[in-house]
Protein backbone atom coordinates (compact mmCIF):
# COMPACT_ATOMS: atom_id res chain seq x y z
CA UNK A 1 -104.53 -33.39 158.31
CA UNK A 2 -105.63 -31.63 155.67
CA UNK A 3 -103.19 -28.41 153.70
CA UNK A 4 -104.54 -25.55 151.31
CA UNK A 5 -102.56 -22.54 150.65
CA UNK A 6 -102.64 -18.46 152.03
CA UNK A 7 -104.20 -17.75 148.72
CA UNK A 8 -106.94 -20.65 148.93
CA UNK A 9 -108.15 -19.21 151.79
CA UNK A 10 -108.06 -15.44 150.39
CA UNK A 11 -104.72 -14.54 151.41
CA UNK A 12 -102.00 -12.85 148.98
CA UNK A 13 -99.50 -16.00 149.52
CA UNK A 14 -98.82 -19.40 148.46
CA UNK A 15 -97.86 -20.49 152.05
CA UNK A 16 -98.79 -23.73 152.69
CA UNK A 17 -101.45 -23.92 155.96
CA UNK A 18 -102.44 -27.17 158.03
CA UNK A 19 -105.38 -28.28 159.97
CA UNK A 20 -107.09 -31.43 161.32
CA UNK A 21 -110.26 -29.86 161.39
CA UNK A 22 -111.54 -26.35 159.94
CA UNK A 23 -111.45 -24.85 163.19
CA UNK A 24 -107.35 -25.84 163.23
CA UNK A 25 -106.22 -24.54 159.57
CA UNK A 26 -108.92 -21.13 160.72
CA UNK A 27 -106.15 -20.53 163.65
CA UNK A 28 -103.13 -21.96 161.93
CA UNK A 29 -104.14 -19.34 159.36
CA UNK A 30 -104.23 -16.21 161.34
CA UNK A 31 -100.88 -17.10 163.05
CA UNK A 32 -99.79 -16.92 159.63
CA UNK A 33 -101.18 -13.84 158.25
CA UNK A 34 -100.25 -12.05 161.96
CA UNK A 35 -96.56 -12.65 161.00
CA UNK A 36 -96.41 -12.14 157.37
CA UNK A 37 -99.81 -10.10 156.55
CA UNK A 38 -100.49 -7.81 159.75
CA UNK A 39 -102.39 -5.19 157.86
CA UNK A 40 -104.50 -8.16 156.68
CA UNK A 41 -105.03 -9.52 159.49
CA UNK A 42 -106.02 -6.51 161.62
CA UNK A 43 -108.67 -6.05 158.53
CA UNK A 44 -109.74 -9.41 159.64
CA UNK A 45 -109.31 -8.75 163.03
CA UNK A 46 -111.87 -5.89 162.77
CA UNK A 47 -114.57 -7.39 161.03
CA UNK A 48 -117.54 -8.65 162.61
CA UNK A 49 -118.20 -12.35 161.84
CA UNK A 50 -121.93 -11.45 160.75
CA UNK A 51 -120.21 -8.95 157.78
CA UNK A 52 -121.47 -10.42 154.67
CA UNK A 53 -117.81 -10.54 153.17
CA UNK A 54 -116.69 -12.53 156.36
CA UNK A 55 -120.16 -14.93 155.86
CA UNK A 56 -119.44 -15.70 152.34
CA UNK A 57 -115.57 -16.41 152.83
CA UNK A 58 -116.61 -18.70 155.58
CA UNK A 59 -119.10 -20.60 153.46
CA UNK A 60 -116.40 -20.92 150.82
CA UNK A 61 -113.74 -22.01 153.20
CA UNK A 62 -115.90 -24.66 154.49
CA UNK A 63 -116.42 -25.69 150.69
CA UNK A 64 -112.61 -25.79 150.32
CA UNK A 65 -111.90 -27.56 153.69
CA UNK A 66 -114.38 -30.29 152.39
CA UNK A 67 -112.77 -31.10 149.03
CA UNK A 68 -109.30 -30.55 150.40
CA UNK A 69 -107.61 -33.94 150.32
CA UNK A 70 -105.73 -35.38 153.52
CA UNK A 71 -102.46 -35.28 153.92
């Protein structure tokens, strides 16, 4: 299991956010921002995966997720 925070991953937060794989800690995520950051997450909700903003945050997520340590 791996942990990086709301903010790591772009959010305003310092939650903390698990995942066994990058798929996981993507969904454990957006439970999170739905019930603390609902305007941010309908933003995210709303914008196509092929967006350039949403292309680059995924490519630095998965950059994250990699040198995230296990926990």
């Amino acid at each position: 299991m791996k942990t990086m925070t709301c903010s790591q991953m772009g959010g305003p937060c310092d939650a903390k956010i698990t995942g066994n794989t990058p798929e996981d800690m993507m969904k454990n995520a957006m439970k999170h921002l739905e019930a603390v950051h609902p305007d941010m997450a309908k933003t995210v909700h709303e914008t196509p995966e092929n967006d350039p903003m949403m292309v680059a945050w995924r490519e630095k997520f998965m950059k994250d997720w990699e040198a995230a340590k296990q926990s």
